[in-house]
Structure formats: structure tokens, C-alpha cells
N, C-alpha and C. Protein backbone atom coordinates (compact mmCIF):
# COMPACT_ATOMS: atom_id res chain seq x y z
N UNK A 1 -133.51 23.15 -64.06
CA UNK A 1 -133.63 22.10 -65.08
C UNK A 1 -132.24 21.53 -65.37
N UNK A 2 -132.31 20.47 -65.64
CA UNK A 2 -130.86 19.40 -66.06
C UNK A 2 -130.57 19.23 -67.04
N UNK A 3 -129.61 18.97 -67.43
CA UNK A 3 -128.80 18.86 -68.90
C UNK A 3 -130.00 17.15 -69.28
N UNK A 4 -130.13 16.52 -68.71
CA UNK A 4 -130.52 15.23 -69.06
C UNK A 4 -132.37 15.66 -69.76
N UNK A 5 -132.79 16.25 -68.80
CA UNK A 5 -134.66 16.37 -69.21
C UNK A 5 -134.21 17.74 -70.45
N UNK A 6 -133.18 18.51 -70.62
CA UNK A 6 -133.55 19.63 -71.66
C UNK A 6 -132.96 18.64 -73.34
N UNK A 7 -131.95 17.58 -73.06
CA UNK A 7 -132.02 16.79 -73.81
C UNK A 7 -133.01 15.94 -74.68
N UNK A 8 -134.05 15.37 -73.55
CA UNK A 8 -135.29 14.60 -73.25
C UNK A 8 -136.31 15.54 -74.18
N UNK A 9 -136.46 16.92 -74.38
CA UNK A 9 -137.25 17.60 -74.30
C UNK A 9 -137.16 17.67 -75.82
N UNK A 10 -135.83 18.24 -76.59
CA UNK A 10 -135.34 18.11 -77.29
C UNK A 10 -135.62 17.07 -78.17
N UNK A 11 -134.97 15.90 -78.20
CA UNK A 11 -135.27 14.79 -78.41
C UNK A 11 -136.97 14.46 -78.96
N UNK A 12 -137.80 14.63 -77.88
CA UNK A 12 -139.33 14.50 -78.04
C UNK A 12 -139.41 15.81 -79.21
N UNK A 13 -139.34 16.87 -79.27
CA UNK A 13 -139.68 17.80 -79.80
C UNK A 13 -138.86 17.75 -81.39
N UNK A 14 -137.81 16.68 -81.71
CA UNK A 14 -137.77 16.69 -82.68
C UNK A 14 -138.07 15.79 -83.77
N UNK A 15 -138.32 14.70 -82.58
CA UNK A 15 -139.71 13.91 -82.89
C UNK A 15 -140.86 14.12 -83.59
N UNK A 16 -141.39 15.00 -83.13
CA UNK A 16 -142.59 15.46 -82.67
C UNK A 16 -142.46 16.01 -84.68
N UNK A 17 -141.56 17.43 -84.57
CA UNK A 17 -141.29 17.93 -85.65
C UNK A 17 -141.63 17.17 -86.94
N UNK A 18 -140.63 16.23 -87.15
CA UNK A 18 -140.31 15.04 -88.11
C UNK A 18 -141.23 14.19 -88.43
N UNK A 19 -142.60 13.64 -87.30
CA UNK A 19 -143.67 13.70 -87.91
C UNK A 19 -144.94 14.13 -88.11
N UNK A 20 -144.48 15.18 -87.91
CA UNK A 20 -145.67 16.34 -88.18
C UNK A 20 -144.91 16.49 -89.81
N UNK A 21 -143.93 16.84 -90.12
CA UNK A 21 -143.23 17.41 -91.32
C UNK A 21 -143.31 15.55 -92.13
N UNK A 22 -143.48 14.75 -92.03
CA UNK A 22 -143.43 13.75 -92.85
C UNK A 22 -144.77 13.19 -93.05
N UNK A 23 -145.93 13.69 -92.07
CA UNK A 23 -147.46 13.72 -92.70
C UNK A 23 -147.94 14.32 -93.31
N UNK A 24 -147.16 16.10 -93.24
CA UNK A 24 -148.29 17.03 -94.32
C UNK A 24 -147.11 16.54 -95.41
N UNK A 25 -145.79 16.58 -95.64
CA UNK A 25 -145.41 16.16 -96.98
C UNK A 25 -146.38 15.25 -98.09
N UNK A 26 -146.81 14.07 -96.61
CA UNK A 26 -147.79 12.74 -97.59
C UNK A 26 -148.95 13.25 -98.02
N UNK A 27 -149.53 13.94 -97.38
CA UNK A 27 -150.54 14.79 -97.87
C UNK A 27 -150.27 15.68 -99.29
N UNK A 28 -149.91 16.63 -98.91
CA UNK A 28 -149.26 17.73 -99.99
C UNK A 28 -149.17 16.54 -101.38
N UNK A 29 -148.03 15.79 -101.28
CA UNK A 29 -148.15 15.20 -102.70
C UNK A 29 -148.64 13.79 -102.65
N UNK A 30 -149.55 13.82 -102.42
CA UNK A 30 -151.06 13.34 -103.11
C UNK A 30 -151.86 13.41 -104.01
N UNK A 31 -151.17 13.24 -105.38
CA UNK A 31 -151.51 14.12 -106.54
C UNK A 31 -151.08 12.36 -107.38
N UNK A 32 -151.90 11.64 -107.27
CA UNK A 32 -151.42 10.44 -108.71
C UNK A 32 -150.62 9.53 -108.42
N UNK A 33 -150.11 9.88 -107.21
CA UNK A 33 -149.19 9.07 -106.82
C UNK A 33 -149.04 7.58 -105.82
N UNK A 34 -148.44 7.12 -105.39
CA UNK A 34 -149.04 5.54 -104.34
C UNK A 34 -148.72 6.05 -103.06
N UNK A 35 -149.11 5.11 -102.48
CA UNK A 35 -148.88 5.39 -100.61
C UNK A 35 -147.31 5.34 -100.58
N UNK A 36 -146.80 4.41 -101.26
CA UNK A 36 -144.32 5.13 -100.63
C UNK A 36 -144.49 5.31 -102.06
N UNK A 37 -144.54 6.54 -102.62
CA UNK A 37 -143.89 6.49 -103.86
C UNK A 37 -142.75 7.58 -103.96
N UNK A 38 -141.76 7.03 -104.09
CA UNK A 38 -140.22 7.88 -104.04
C UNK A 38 -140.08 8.27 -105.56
N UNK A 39 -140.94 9.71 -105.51
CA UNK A 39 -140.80 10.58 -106.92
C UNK A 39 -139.83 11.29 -106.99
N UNK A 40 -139.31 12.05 -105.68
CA UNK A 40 -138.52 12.88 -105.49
C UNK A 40 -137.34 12.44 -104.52
């Protein structure tokens, strides 16, 4: 494997992370609040 695709891989996977972790956040606080509401 190459420095370029473990980059690539990387890259996708922290992707990947960031919105997985920025949909259950929207979920989770879903409590009263609007679709962008910057409570916190």
C-alpha cells in the first residue's frame, strides 16, 4: 500500500466520521429546538 491511497483512506474515513458524528448530534438535540439552531 502507498502513502497516497492510506492518505485517501484516511481522508474518506474522516469524512465518513464527521458525518456520522454531525447527524446523531442533530438528532440527540432535538428537543424544542429549529433545524440550525446554534444553542451551544
Amino acid at each position: 500500500m502507498d502513502i497516497q491511497s492510506i492518505i485517501a483512506y484516511i481522508l474518506v474515513a474522516g469524512a465518513v466520521v464527521f458525518l456520522v458524528k454531525k447527524f446523531f448530534f442533530k438528532k440527540k438535540k432535538k428537543d424544542g429546538c429549529g433545524d440550525d439552531c446554534g444553542c451551544h
